[in-house]
N, C-alpha and C. Protein backbone atom coordinates (compact mmCIF):
# COMPACT_ATOMS: atom_id res chain seq x y z
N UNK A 1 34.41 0.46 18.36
CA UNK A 1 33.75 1.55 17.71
C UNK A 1 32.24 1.38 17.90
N UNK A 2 31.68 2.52 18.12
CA UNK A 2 30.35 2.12 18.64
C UNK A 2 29.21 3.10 16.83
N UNK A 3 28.44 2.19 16.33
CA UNK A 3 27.70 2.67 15.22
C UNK A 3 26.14 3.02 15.92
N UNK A 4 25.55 3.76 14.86
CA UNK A 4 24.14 3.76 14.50
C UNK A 4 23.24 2.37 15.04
N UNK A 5 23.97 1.73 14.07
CA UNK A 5 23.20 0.55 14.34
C UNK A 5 23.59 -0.12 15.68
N UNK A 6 24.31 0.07 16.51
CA UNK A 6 24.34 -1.01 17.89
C UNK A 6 23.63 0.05 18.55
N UNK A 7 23.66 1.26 18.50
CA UNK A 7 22.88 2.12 19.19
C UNK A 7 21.32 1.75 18.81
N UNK A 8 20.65 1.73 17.75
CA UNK A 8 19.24 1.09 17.34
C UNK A 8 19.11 0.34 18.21
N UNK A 9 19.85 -1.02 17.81
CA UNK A 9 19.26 -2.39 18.39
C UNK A 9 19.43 -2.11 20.07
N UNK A 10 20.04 -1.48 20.69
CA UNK A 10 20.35 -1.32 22.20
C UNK A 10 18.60 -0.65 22.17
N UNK A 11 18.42 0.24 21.92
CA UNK A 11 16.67 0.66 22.14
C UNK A 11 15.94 -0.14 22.15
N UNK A 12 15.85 -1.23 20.57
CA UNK A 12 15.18 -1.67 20.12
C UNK A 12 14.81 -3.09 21.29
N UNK A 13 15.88 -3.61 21.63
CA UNK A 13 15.86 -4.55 22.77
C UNK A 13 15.52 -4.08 24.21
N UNK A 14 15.74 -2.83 24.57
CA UNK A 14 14.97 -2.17 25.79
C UNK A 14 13.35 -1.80 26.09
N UNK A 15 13.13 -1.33 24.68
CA UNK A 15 11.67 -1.46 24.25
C UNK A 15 11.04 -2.79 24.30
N UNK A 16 11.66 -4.04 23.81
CA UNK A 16 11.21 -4.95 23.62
C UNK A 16 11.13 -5.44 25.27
N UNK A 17 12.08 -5.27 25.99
CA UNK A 17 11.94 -6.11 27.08
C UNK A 17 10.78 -5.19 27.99
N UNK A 18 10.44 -3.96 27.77
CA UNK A 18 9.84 -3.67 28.75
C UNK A 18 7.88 -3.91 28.00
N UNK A 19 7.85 -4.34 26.76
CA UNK A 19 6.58 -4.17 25.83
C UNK A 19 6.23 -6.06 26.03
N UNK A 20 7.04 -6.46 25.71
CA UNK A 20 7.61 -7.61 25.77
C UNK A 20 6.24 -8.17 26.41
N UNK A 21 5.97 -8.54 28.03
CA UNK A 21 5.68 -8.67 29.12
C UNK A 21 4.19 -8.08 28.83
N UNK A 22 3.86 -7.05 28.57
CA UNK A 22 2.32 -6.36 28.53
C UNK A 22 1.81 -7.19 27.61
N UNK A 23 2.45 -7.28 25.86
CA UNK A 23 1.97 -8.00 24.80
C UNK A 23 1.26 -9.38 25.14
N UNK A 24 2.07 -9.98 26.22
CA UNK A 24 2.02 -11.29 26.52
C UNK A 24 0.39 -11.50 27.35
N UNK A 25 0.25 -10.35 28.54
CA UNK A 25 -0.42 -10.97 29.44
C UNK A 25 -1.44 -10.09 28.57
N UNK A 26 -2.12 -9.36 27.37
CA UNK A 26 -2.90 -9.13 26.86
C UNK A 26 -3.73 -10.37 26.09
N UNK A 27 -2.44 -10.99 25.56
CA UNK A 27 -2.90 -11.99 24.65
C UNK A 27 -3.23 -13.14 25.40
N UNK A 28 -3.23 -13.14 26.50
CA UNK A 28 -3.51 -14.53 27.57
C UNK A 28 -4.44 -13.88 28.14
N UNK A 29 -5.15 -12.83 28.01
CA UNK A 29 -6.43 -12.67 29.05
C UNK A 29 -7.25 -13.38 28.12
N UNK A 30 -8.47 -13.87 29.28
CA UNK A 30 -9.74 -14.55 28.45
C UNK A 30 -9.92 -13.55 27.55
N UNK A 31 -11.67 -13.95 27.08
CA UNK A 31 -12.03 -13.54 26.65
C UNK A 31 -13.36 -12.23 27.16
N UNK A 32 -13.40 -10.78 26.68
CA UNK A 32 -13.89 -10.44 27.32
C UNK A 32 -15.90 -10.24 27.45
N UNK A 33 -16.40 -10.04 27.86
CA UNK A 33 -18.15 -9.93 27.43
C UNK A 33 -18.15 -9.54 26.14
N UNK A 34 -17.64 -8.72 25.65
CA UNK A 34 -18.17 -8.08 24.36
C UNK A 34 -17.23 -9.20 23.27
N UNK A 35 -16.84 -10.34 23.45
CA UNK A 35 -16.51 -11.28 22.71
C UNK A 35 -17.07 -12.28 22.64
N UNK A 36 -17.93 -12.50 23.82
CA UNK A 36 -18.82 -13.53 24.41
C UNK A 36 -20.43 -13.49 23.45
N UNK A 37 -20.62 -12.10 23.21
CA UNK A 37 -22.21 -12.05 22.69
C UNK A 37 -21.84 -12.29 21.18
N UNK A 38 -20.80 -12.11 20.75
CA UNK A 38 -20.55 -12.81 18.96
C UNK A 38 -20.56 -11.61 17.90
N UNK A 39 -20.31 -11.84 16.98
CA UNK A 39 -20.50 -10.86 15.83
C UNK A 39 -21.55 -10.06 15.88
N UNK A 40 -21.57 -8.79 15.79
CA UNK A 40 -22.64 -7.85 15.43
C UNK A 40 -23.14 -7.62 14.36
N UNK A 41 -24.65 -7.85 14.51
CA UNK A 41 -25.75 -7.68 13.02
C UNK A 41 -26.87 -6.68 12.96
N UNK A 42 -27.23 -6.43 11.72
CA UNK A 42 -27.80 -5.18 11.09
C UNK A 42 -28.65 -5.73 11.17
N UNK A 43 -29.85 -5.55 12.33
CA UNK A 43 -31.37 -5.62 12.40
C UNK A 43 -32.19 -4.59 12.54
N UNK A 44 -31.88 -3.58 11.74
CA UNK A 44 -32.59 -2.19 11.43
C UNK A 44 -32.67 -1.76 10.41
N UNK A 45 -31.77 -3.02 9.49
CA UNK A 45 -32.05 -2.75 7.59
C UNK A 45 -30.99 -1.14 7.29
N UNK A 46 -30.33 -0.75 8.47
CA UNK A 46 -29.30 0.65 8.30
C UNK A 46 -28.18 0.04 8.31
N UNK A 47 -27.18 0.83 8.02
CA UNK A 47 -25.50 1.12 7.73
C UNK A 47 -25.26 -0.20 8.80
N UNK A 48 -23.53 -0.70 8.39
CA UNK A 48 -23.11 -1.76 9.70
C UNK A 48 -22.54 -0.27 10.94
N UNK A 49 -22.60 -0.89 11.68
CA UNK A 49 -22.48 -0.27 12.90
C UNK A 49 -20.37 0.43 12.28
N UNK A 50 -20.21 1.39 12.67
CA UNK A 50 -18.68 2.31 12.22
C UNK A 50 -17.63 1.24 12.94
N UNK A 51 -16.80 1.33 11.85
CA UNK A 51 -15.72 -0.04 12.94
C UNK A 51 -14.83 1.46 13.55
N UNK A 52 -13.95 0.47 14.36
CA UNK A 52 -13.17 1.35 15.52
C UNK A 52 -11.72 1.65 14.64
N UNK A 53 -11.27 2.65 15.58
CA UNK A 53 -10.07 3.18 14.99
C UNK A 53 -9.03 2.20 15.10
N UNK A 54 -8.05 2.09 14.98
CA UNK A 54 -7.00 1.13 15.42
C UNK A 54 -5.81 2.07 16.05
């Protein structure tokens, strides 16, 4: 008998294997320039700079 749920996890593991692989070699790239110059600071006495969307 085939359910809901073996149908989920059949996606859920196809997704994974193809996301899988990108996640990985993102998190193993160096680091890039704009990680290199360090935290950003308020030397204009104005607002912190708008953080980014996610």
């Amino acid at each position: 008998m085939l359910t809901v749920d073996d149908l989920l996890m059949d996606v859920f593991r196809r997704v994974a294997d193809l996301l899988g692989p990108v996640a990985w070699s993102v998190l193993e790239e160096p680091p890039g320039p704009q990680d290199e110059i360090g935290p950003r600071t308020r030397d204009d006495g104005g607002s912190p700079p708008a953080s980014r969307a996610s």
